[in-house]
N, C-alpha and C. Protein backbone atom coordinates (compact mmCIF):
# COMPACT_ATOMS: atom_id res chain seq x y z
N UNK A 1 27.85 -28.05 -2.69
CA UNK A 1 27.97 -26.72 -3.26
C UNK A 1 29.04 -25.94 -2.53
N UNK A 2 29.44 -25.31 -3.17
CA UNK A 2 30.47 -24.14 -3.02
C UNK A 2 29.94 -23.34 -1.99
N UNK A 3 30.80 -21.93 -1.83
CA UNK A 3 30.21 -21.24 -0.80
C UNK A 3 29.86 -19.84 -1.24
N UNK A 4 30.58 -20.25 -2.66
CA UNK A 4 30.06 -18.82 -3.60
C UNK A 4 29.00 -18.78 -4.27
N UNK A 5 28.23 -20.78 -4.61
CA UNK A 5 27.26 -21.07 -5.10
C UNK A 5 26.29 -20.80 -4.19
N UNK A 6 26.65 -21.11 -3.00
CA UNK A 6 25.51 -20.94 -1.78
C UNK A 6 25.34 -19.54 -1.56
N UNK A 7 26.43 -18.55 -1.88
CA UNK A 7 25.87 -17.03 -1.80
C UNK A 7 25.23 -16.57 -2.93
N UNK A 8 25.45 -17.04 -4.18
CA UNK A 8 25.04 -16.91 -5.50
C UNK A 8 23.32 -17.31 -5.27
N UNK A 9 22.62 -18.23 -4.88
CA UNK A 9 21.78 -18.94 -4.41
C UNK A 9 20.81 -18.20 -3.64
N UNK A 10 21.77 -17.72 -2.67
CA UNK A 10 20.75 -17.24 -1.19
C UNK A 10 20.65 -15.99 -2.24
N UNK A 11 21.28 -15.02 -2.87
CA UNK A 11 20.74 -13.67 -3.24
C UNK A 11 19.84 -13.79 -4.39
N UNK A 12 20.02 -14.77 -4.94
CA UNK A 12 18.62 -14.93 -6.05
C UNK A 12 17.80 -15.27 -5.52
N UNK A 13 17.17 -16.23 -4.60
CA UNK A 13 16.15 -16.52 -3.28
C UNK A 13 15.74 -15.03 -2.94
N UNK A 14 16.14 -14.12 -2.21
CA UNK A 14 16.06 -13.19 -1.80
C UNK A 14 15.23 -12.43 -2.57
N UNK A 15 16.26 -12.13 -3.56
CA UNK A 15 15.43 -10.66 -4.84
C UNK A 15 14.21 -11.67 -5.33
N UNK A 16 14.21 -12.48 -5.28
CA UNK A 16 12.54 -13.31 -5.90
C UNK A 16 11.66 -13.40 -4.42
N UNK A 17 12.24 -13.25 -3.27
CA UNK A 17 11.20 -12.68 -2.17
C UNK A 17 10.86 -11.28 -2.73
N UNK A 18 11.80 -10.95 -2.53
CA UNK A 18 11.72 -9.02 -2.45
C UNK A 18 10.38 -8.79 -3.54
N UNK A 19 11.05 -9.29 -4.71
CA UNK A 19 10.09 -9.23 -5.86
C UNK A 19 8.67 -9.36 -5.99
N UNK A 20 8.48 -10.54 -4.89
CA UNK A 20 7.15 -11.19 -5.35
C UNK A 20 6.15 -10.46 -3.67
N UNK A 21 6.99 -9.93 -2.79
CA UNK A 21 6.27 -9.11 -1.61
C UNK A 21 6.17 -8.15 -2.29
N UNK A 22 7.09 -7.03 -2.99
CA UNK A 22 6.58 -5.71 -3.80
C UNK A 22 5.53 -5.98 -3.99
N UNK A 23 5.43 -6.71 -5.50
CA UNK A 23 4.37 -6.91 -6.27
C UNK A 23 3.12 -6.88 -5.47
N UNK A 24 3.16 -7.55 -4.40
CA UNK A 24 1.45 -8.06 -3.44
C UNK A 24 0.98 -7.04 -2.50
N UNK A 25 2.21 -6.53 -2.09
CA UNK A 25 2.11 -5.15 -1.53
C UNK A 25 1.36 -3.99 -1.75
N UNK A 26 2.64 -4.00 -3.08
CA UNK A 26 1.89 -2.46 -4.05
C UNK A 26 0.57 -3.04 -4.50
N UNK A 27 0.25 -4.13 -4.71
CA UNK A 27 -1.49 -4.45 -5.34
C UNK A 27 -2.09 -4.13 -4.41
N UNK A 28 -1.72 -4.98 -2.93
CA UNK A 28 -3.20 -4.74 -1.72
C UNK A 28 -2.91 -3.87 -0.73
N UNK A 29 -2.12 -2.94 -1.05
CA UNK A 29 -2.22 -1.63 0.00
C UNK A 29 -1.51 -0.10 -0.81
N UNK A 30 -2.77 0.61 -0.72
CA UNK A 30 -1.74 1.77 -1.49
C UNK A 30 -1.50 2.46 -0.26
N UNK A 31 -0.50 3.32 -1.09
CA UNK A 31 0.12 4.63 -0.22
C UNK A 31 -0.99 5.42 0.51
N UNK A 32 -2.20 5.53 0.11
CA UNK A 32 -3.34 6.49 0.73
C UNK A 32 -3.57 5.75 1.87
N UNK A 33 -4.40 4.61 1.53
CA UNK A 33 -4.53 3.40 2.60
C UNK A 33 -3.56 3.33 3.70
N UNK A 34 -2.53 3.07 3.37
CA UNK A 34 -1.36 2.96 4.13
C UNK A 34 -1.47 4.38 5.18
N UNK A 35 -1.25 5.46 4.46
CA UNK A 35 -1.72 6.93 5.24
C UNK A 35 -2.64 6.73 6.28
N UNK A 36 -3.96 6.32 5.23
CA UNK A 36 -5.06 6.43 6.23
C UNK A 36 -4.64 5.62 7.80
N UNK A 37 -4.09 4.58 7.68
CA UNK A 37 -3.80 3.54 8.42
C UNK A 37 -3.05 4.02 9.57
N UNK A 38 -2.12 4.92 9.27
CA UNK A 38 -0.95 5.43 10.02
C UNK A 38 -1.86 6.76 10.56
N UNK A 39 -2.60 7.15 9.98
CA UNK A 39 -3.19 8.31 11.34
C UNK A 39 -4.18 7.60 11.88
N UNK A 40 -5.12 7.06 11.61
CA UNK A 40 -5.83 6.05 12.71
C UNK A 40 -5.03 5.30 13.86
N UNK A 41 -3.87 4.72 13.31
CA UNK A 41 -2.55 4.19 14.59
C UNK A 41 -2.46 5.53 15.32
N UNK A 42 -1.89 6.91 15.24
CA UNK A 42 -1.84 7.57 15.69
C UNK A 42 -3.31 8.06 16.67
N UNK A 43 -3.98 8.12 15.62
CA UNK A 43 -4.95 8.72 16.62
C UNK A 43 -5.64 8.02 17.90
N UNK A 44 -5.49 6.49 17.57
CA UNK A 44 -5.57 5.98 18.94
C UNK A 44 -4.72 6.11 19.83
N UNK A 45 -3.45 6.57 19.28
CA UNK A 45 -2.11 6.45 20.27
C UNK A 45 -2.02 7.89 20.85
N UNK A 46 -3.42 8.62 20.42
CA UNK A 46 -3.71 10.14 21.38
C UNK A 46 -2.89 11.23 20.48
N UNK A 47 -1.53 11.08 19.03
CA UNK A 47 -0.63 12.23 18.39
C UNK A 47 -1.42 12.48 17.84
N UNK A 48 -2.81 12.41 17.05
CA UNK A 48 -3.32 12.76 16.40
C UNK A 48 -5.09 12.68 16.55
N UNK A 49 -5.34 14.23 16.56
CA UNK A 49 -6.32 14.70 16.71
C UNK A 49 -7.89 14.27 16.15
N UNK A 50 -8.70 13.95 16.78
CA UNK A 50 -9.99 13.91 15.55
C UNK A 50 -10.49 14.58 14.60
N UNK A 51 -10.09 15.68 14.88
CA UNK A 51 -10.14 16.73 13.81
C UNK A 51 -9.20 16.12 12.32
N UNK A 52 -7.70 16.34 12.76
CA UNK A 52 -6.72 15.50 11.95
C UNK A 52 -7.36 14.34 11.19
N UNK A 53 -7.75 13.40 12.08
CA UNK A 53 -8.01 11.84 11.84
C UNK A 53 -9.38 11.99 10.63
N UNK A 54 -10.09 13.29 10.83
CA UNK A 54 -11.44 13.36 9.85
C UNK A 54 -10.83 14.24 8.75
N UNK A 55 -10.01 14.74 8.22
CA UNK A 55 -9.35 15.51 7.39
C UNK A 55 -8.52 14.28 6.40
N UNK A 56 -7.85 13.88 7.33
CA UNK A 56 -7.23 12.17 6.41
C UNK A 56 -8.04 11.18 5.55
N UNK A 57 -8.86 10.97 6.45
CA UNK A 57 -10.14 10.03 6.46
C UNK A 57 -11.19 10.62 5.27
N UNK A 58 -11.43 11.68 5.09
CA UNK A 58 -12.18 12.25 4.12
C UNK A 58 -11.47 12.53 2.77
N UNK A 59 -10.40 12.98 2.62
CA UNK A 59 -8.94 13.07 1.83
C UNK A 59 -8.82 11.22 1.22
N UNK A 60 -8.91 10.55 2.06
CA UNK A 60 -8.78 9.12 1.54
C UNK A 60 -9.69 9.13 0.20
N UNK A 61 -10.70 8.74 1.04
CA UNK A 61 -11.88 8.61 0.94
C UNK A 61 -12.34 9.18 -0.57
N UNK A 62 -12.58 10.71 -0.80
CA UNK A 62 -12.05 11.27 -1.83
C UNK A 62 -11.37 11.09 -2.69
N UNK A 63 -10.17 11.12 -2.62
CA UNK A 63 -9.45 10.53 -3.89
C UNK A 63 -9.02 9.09 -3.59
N UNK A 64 -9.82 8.54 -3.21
CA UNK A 64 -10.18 6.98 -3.86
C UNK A 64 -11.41 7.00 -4.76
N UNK A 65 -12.28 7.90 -4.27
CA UNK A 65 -13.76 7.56 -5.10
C UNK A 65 -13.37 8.26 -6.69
N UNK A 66 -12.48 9.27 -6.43
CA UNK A 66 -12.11 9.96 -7.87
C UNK A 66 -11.36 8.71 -8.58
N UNK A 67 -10.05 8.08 -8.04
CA UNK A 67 -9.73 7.11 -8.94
C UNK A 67 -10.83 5.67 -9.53
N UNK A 68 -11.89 5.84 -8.82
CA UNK A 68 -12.52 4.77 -9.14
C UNK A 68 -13.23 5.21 -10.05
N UNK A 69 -13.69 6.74 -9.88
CA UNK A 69 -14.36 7.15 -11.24
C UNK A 69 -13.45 6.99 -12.42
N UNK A 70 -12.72 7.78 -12.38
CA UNK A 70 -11.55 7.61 -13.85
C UNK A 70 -11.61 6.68 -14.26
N UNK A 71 -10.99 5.38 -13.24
CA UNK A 71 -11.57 4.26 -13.79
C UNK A 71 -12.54 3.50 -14.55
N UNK A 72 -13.77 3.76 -14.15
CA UNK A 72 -14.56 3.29 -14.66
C UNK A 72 -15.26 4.37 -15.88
N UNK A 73 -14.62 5.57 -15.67
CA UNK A 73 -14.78 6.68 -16.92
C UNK A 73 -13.72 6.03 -18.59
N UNK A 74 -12.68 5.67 -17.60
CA UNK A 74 -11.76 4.80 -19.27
C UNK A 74 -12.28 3.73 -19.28
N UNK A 75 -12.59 2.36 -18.46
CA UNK A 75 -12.78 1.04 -18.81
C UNK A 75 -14.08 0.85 -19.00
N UNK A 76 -15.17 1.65 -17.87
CA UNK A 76 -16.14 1.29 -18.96
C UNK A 76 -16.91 0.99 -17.10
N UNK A 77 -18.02 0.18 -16.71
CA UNK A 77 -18.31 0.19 -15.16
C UNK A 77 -18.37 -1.40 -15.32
N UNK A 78 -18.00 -1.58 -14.08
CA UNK A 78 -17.37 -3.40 -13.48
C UNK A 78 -18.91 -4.06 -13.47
N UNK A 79 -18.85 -4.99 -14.13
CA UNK A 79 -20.18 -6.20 -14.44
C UNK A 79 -20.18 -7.21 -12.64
């Protein structure tokens, strides 16, 4: 192979990583989660307060249980 085939190659390799980590990503960690995650790191690391850390944590918590209602308010409740 060429060396334009071999760059042609490696960047389609790539964007079908990129692609297929998005995808698994965005499924098994949302942005809240992720939040929650990052002030618990903090709050062991002493920047963030327990006070803070129970304001996040309840905020999660919360609007996760709301999306699960919606959820199961349009689809119907999981068998």
């Amino acid at each position: 192979m060429s060396d334009t085939e071999n760059t042609k190659l490696e960047k389609t390799m790539s964007e079908k990583v990129k692609a297929f980590a998005d995808k698994h990503v965005e499924r098994f960690i949302s942005r809240k989660f992720l939040a929650w995650l990052t002030a618990t790191g903090l709050c062991f690391g002493g920047m963030v307060t327990s006070d803070n850390w129970v304001a996040v944590t309840l905020a999660y918590i919360g609007t996760q249980a709301l999306v699960d209602m919606a959820t199961q308010w349009k689809h119907g409740p999981r068998n």
